[in-house]
C-alpha atoms as a PDB file:
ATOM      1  CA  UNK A   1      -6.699  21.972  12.509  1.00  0.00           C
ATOM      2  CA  UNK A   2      -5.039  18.470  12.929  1.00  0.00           C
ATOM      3  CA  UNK A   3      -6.571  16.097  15.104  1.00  0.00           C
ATOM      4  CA  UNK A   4      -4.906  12.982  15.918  1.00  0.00           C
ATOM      5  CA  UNK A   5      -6.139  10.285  14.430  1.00  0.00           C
ATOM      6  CA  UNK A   6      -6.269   8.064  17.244  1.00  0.00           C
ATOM      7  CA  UNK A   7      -9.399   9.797  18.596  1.00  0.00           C
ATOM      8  CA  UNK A   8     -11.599  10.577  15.431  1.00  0.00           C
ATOM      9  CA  UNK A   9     -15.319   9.702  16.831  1.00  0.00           C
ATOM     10  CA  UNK A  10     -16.441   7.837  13.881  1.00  0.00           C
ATOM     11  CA  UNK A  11     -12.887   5.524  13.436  1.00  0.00           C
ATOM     12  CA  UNK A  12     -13.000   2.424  15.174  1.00  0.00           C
ATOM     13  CA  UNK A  13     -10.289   0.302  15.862  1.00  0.00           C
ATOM     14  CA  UNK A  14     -11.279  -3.399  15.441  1.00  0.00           C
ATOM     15  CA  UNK A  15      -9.125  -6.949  14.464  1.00  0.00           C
ATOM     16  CA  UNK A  16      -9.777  -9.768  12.233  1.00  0.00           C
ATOM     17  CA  UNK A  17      -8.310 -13.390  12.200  1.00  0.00           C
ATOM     18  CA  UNK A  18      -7.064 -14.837   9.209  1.00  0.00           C
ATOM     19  CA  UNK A  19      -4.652 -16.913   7.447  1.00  0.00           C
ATOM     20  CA  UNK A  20      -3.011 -17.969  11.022  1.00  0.00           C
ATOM     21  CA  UNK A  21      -2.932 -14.156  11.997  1.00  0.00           C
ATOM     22  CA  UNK A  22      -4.930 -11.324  13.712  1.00  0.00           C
ATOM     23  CA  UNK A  23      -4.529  -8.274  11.832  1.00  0.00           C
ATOM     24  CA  UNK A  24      -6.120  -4.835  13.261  1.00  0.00           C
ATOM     25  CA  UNK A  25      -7.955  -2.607  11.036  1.00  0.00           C
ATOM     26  CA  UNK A  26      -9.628   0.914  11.304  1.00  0.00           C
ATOM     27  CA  UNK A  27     -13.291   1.226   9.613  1.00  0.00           C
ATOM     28  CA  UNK A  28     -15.784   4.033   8.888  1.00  0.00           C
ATOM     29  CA  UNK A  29     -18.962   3.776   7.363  1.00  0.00           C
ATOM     30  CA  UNK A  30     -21.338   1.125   5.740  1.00  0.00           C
ATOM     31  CA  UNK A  31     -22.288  -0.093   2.493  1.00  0.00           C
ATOM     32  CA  UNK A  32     -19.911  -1.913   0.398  1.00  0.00           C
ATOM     33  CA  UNK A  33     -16.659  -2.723   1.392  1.00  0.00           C
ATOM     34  CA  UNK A  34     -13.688  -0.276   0.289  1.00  0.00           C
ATOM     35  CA  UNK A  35     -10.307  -2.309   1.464  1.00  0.00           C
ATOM     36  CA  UNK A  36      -7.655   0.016   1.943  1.00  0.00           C
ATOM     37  CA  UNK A  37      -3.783  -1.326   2.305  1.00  0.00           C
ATOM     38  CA  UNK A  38      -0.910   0.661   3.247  1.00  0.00           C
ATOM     39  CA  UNK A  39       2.583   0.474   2.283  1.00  0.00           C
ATOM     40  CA  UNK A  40       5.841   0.768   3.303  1.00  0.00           C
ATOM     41  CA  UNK A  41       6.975   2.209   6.105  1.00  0.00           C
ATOM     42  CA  UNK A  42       3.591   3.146   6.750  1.00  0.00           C
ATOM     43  CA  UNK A  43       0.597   1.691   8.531  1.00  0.00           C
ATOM     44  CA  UNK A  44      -3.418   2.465   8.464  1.00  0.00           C
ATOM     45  CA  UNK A  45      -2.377   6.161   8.898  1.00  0.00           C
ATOM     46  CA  UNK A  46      -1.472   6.761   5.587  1.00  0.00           C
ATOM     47  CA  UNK A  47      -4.987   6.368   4.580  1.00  0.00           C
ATOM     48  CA  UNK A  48      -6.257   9.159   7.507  1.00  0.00           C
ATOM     49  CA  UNK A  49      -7.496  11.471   4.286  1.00  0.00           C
ATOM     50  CA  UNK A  50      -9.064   9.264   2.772  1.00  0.00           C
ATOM     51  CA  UNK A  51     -11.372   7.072   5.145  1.00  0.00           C
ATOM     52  CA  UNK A  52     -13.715   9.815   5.983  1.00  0.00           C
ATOM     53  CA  UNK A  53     -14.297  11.085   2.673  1.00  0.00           C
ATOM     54  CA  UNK A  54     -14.859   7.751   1.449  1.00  0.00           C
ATOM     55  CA  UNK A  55     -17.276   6.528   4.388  1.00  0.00           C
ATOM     56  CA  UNK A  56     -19.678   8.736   3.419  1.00  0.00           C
ATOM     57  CA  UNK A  57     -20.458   5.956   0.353  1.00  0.00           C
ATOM     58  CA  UNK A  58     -18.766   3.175   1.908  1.00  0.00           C
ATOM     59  CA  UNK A  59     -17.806   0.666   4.556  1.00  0.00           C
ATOM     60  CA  UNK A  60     -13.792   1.683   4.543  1.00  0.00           C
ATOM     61  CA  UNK A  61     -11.814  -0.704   6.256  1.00  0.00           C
ATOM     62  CA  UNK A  62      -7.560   0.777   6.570  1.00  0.00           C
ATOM     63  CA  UNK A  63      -5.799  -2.425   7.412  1.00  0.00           C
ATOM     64  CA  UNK A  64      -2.698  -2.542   9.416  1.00  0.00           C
ATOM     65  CA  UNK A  65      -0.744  -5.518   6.607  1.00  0.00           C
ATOM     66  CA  UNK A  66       0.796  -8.736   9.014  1.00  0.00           C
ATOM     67  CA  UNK A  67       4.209  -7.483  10.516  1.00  0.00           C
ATOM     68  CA  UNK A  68       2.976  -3.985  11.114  1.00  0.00           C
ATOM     69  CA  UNK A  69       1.630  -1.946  13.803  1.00  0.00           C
ATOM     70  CA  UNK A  70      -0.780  -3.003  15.969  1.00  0.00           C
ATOM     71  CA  UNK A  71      -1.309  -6.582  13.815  1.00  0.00           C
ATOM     72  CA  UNK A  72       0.778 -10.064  14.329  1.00  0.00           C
ATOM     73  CA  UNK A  73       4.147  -9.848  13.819  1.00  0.00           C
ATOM     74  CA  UNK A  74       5.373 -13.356  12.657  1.00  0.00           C
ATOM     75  CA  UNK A  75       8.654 -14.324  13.099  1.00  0.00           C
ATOM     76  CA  UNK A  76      10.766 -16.089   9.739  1.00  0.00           C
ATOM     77  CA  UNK A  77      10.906 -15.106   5.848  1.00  0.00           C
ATOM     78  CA  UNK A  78       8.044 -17.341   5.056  1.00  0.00           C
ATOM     79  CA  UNK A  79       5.859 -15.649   6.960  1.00  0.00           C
ATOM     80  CA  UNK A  80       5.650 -12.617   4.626  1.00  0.00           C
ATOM     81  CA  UNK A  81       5.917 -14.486   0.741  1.00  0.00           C
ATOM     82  CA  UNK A  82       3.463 -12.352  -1.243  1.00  0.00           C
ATOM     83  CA  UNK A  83       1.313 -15.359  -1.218  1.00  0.00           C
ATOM     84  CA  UNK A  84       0.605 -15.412   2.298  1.00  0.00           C
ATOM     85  CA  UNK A  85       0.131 -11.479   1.971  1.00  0.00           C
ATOM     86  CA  UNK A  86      -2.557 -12.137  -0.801  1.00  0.00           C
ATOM     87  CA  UNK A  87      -4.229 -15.102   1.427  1.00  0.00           C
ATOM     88  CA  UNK A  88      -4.250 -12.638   4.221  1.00  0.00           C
ATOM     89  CA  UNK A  89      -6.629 -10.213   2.217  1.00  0.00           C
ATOM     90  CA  UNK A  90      -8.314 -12.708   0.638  1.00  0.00           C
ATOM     91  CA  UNK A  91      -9.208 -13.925   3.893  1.00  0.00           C
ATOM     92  CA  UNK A  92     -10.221  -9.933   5.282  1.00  0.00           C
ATOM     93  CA  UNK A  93     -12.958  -9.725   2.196  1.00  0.00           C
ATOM     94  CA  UNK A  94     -14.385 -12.720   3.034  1.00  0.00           C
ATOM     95  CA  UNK A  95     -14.246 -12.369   6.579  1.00  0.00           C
ATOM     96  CA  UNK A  96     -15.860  -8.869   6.615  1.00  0.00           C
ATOM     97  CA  UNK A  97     -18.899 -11.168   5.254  1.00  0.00           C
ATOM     98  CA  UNK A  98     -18.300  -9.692   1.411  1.00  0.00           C
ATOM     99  CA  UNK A  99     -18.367 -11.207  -1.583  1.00  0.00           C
ATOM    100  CA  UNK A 100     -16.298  -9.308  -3.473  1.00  0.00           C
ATOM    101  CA  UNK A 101     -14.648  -5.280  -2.632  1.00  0.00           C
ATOM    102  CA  UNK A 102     -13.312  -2.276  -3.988  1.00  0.00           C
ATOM    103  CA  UNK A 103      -9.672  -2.442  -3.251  1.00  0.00           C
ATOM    104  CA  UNK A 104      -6.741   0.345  -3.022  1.00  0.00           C
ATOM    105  CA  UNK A 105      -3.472   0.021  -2.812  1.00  0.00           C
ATOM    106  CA  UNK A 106      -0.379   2.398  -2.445  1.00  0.00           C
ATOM    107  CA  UNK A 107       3.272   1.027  -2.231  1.00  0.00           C
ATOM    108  CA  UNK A 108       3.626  -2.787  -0.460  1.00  0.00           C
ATOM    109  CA  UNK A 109      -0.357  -2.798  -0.583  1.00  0.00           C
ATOM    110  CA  UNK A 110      -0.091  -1.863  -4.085  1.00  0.00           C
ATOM    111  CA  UNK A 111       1.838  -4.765  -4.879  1.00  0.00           C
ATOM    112  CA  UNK A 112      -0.336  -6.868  -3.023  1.00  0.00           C
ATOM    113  CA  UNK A 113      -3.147  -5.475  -4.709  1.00  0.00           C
ATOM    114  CA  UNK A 114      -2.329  -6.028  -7.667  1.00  0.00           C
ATOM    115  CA  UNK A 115      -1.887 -10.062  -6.384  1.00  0.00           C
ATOM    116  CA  UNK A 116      -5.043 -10.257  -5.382  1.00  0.00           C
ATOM    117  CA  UNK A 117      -6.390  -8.998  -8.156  1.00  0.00           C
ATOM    118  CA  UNK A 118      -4.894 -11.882 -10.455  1.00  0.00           C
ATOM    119  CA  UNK A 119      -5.604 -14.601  -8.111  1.00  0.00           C
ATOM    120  CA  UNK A 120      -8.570 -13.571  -7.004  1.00  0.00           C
ATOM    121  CA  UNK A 121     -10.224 -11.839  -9.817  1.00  0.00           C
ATOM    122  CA  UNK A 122     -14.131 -12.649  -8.217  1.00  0.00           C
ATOM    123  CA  UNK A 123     -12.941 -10.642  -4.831  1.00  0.00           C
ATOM    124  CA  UNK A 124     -12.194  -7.710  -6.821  1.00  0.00           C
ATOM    125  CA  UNK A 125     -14.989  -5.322  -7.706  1.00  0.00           C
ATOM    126  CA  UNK A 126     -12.358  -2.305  -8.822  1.00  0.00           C
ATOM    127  CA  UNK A 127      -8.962  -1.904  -8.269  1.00  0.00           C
ATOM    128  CA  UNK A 128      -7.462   0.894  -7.303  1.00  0.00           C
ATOM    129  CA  UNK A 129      -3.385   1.262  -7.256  1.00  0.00           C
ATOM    130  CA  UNK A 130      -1.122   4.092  -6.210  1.00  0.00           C
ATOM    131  CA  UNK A 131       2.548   4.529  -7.053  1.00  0.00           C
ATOM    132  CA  UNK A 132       3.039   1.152  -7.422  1.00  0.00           C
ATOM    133  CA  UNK A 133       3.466  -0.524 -11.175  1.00  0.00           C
ATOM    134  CA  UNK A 134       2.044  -3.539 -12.583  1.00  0.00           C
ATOM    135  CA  UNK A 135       4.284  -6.409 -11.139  1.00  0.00           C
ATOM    136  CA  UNK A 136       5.526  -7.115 -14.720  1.00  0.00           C
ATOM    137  CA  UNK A 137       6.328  -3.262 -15.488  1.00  0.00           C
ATOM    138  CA  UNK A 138       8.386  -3.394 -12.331  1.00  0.00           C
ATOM    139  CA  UNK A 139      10.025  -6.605 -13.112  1.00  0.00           C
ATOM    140  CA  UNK A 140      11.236  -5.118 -16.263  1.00  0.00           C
ATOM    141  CA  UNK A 141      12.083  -2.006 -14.429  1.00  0.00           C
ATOM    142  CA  UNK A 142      14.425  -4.103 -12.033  1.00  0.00           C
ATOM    143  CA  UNK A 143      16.273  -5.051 -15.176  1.00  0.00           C
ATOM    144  CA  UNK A 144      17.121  -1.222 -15.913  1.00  0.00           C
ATOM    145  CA  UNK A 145      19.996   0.581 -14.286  1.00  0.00           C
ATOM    146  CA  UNK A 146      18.009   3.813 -13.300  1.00  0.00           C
ATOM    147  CA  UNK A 147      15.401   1.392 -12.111  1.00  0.00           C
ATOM    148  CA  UNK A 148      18.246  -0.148  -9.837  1.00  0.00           C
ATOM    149  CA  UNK A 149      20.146   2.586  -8.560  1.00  0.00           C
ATOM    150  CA  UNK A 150      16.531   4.029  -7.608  1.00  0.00           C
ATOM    151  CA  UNK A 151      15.572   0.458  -5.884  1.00  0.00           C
ATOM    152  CA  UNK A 152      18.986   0.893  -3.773  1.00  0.00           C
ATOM    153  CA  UNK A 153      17.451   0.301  -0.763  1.00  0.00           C
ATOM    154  CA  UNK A 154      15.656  -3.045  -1.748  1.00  0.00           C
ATOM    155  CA  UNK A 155      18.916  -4.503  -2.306  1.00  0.00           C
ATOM    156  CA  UNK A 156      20.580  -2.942   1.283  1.00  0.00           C
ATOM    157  CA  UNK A 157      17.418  -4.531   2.928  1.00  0.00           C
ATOM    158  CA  UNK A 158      19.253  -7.933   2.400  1.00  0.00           C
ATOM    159  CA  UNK A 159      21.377  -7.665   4.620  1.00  0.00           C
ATOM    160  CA  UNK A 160      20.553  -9.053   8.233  1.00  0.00           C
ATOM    161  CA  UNK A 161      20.125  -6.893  11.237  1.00  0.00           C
ATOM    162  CA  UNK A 162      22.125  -3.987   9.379  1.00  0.00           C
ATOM    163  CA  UNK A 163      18.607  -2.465   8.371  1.00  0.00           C
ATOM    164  CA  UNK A 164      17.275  -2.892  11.302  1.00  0.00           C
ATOM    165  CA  UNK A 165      19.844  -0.935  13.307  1.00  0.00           C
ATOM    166  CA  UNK A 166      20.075   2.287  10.554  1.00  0.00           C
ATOM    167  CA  UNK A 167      16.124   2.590  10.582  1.00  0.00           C
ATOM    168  CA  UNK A 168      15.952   2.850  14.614  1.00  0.00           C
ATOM    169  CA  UNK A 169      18.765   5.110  15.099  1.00  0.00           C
ATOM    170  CA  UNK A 170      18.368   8.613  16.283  1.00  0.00           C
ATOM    171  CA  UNK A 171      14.739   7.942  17.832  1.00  0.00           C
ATOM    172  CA  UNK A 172      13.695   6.712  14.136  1.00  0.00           C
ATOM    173  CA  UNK A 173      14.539   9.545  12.282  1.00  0.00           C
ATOM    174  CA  UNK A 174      15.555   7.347   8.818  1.00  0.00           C
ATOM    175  CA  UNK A 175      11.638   6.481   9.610  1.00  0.00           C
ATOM    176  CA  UNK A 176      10.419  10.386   9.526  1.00  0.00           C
ATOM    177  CA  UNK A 177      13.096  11.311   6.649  1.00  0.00           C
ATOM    178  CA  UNK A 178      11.435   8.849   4.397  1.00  0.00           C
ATOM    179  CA  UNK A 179       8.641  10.879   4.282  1.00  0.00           C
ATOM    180  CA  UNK A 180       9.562  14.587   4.196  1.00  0.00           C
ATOM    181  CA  UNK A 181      12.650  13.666   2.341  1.00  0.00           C
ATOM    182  CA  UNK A 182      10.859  12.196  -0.383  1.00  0.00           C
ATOM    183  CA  UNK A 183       8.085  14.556  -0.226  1.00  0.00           C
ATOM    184  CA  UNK A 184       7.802  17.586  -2.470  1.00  0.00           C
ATOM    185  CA  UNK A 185       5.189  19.827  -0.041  1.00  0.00           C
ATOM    186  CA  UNK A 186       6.996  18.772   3.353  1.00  0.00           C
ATOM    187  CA  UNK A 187       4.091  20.698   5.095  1.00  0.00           C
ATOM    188  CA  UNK A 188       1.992  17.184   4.198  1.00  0.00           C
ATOM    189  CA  UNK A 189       3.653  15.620   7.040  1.00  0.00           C
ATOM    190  CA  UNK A 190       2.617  17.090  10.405  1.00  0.00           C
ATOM    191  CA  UNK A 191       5.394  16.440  13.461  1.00  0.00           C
ATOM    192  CA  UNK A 192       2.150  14.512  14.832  1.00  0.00           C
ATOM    193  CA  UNK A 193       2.210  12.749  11.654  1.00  0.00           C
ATOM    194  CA  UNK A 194       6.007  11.871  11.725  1.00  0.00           C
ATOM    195  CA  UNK A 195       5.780  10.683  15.243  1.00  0.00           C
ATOM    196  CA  UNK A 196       2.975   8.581  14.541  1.00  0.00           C
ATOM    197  CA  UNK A 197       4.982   6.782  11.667  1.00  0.00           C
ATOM    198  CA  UNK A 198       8.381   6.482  14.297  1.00  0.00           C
ATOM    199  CA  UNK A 199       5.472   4.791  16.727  1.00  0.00           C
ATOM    200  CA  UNK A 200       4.499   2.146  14.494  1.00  0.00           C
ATOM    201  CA  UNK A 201       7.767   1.432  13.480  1.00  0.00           C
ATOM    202  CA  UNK A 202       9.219   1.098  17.010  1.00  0.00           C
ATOM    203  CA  UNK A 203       6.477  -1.859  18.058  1.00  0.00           C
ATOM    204  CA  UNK A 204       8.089  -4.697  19.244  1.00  0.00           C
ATOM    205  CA  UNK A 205       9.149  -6.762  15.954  1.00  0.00           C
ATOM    206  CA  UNK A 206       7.653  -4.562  13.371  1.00  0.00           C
ATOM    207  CA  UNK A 207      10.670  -3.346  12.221  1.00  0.00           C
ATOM    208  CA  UNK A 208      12.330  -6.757  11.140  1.00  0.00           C
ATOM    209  CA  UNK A 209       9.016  -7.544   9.629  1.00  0.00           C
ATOM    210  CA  UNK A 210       8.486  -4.798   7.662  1.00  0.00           C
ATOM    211  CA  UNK A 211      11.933  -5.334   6.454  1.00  0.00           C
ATOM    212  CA  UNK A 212      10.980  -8.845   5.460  1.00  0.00           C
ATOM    213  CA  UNK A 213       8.822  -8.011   3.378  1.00  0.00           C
ATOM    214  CA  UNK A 214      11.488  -7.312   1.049  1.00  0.00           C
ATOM    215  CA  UNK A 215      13.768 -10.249   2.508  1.00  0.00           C
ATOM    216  CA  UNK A 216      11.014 -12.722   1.378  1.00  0.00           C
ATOM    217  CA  UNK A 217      10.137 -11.429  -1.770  1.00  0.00           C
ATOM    218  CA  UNK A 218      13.147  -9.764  -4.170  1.00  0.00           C
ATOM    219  CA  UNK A 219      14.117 -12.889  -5.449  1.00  0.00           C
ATOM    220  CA  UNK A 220      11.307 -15.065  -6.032  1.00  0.00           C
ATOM    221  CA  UNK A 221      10.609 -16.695  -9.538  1.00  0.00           C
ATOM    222  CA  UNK A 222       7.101 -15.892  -9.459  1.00  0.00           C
ATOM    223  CA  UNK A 223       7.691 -12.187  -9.366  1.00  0.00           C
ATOM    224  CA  UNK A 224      10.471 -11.875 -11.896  1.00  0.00           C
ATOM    225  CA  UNK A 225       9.625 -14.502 -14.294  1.00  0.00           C
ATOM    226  CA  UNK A 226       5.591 -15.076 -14.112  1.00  0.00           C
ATOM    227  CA  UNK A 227       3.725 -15.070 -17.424  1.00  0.00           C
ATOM    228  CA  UNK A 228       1.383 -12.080 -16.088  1.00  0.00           C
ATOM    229  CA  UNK A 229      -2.221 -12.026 -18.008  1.00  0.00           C
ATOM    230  CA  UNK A 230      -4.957  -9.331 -19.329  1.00  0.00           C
ATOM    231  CA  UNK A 231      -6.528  -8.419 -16.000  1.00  0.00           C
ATOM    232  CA  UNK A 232     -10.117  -8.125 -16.293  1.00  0.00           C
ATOM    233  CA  UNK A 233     -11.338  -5.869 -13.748  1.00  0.00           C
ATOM    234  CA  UNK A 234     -11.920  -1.903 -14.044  1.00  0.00           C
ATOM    235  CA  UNK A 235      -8.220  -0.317 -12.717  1.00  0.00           C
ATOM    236  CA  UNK A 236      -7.816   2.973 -11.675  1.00  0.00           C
ATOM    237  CA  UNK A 237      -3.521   3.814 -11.590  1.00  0.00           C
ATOM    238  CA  UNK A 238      -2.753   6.942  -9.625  1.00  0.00           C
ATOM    239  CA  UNK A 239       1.419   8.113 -10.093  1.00  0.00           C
ATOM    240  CA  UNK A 240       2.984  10.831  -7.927  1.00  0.00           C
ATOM    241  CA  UNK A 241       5.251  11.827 -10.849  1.00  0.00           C
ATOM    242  CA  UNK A 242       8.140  13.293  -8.719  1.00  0.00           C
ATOM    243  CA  UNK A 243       8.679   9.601  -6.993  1.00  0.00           C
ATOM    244  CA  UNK A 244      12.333   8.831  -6.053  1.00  0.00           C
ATOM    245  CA  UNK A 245      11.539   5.488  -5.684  1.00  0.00           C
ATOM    246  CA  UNK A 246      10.097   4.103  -8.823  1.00  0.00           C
ATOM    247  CA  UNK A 247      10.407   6.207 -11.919  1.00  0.00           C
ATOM    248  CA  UNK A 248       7.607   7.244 -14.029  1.00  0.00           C
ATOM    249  CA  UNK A 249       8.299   4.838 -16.922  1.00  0.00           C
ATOM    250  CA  UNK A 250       6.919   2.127 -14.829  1.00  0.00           C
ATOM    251  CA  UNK A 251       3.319   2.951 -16.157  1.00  0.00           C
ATOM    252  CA  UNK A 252       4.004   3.399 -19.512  1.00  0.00           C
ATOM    253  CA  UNK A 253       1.978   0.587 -21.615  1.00  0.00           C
ATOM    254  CA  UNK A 254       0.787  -0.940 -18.787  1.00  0.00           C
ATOM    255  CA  UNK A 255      -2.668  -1.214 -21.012  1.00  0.00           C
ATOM    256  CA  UNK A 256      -1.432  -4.860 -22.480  1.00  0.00           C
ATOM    257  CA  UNK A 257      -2.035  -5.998 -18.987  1.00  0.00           C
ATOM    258  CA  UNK A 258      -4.911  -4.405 -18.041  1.00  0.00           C
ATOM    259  CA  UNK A 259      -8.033  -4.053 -20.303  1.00  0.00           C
ATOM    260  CA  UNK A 260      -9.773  -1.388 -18.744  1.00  0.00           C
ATOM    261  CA  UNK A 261      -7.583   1.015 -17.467  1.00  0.00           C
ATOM    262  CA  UNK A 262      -7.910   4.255 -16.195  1.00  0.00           C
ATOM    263  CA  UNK A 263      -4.265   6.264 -15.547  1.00  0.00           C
ATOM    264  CA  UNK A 264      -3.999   9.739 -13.379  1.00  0.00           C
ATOM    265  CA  UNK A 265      -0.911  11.464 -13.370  1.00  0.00           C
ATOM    266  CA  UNK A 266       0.143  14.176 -10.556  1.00  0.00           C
ATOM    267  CA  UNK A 267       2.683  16.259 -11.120  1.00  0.00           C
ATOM    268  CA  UNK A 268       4.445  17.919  -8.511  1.00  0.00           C
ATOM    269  CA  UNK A 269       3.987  15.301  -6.103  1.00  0.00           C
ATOM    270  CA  UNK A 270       6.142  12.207  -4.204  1.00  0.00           C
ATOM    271  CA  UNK A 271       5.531   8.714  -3.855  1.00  0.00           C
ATOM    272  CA  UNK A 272       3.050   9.636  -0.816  1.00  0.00           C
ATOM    273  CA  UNK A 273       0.674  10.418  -3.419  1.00  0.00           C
ATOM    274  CA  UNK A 274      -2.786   9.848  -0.976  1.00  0.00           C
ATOM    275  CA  UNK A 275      -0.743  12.046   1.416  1.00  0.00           C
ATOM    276  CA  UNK A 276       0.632  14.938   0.071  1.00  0.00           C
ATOM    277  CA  UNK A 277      -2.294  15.266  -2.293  1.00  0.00           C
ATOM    278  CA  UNK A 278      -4.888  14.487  -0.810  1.00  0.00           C
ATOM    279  CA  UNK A 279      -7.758  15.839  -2.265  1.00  0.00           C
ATOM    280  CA  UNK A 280      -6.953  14.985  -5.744  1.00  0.00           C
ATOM    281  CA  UNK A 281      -6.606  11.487  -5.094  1.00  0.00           C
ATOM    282  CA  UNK A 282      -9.880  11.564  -3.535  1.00  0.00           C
ATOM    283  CA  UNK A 283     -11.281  12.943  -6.605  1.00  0.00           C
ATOM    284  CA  UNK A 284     -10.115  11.182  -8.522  1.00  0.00           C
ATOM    285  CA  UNK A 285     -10.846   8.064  -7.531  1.00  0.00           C
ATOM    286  CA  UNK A 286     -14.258   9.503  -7.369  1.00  0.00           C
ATOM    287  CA  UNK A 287     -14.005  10.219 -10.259  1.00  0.00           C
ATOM    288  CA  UNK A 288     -12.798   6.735 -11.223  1.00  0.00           C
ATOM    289  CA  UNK A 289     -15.668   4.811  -9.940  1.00  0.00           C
ATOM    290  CA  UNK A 290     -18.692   7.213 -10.437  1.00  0.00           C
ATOM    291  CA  UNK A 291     -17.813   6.411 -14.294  1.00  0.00           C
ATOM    292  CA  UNK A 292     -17.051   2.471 -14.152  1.00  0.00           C
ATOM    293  CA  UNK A 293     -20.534   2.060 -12.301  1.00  0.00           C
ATOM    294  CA  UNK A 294     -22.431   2.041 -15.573  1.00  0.00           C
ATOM    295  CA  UNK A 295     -19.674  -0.627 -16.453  1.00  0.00           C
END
């Protein structure tokens, strides 16, 4: 049976300042904190199978990112530099009154994830990424051509208000094709699910925001050139291997970044990895951190 998310009895919706903005979060449980961030087009919804299962352990907190949603929506490019996305969740941990989290990432929040985790090594416990490379795998990938032609719409997301307009037409329905498009089991995606995602999209300024994401980002030094070092922290890489977006080769070697890494492949499966398998990813992440407790 599919219940709406918006009235599961143990979710509650709650918001947070920090870094200049008030960003709204759903949380379940207690214990340490598990930081969940979405991706895009998405918002805490793409996380709906995994907060209960994981609030059983933990205190799960599924944050809407800045621009999305119900959180602020800041106007200008600057507002969304991946630095001001990383001070944003920097800001959540320590906020939340924690010292340091468990923190997952799929798409945009893997990205940002993996940010945090470099510049912010002591707030990250484990980390936790989904269908989303190591920013110098993908850097490299950009210089490939079936990297590129995959990465299309990154480059069509440049151009102003275009975007915009193509993403809104027909009641949203670029929005909804995203994901059973891209999905391989389309039954993942409940009509309830799709209109959720059309919802969120069609708030008041989310749309240009969630496009700016890319806007302020593509071409920034620090993200093409950067001199990327050994992370240090217990990673756990999850790959959909039937992604459209980002090809497979993406996580190949990504071991001389990362010294302790863990890499689950699932075949048969889109880019919505946490999505349209679920229980898998639940395991294993499980999985994941049951064995880097003794670490």
């Amino acid at each position: 049976m599919h219940t709406t998310s918006w009235q599961h009895p143990d979710w509650h919706h709650q918001w947070i300042s920090t870094n200049g903005v008030r960003l709204h979060y759903v949380t379940q449980g207690a214990g340490d904190l598990m930081l969940f961030l979405h991706g895009f087009p998405e918002f805490w919804y793409s996380w709906r199978h995994q907060i209960p299962e994981f609030a059983q352990d933990y205190k799960v907190v599924a944050l809407d990112l800045r621009g999305y949603n119900d959180s602020d929506k800041p106007t200008g490019l600057d507002a969304y530099r991946l630095s001001e996305l990383v001070a944003d969740v920097a800001g959540v941990i320590r906020g939340l009154g924690y010292e340091r989290c468990i923190l997952v990432g799929h798409d945009w929040g893997g990205a940002i994830a993996w940010n945090v985790a470099y510049t912010h090594p002591e707030l990250v416990h484990r980390l936790i990424v989904l269908n989303l490379p190591h920013p110098a795998k993908f850097a490299a990938g950009l210089r490939t051509p079936q990297q590129l032609l995959r990465s299309w719409y990154i480059f069509f997301f440049q151009i102003p208000g275009l975007p915009e307009l193509a993403l809104q037409a027909g009641d949203y329905q670029m929005i909804a094709n995203a994901f059973v498009g891209m999905a391989v089991d389309k039954t993942a995606f409940t009509p309830e699910d799709l209109e959720a995602y059309k919802d969120a999209a069609a708030k008041r300024g989310a749309l240009t925001a969630m496009i700016n994401y890319y806007r302020a980002n593509l071409l920034q030094p620090g993200l093409i050139s950067r001199d990327w070092g050994v992370l240090d922290i217990p990673t756990l890489l999850i790959w959909g291997e039937e992604d459209a977006a980002l090809g497979k080769e993406l996580t190949y070697n990504t071991e001389v970044y990362v010294k302790d890494l863990t890499v689950r492949y699932i075949p048969q499966c889109s880019h919505w990895v946490q999505q349209e398998q679920p229980q898998l990813v639940n395991q294993y992440i499980r999985e994941f951190l049951e064995q880097t407790t003794t670490r």
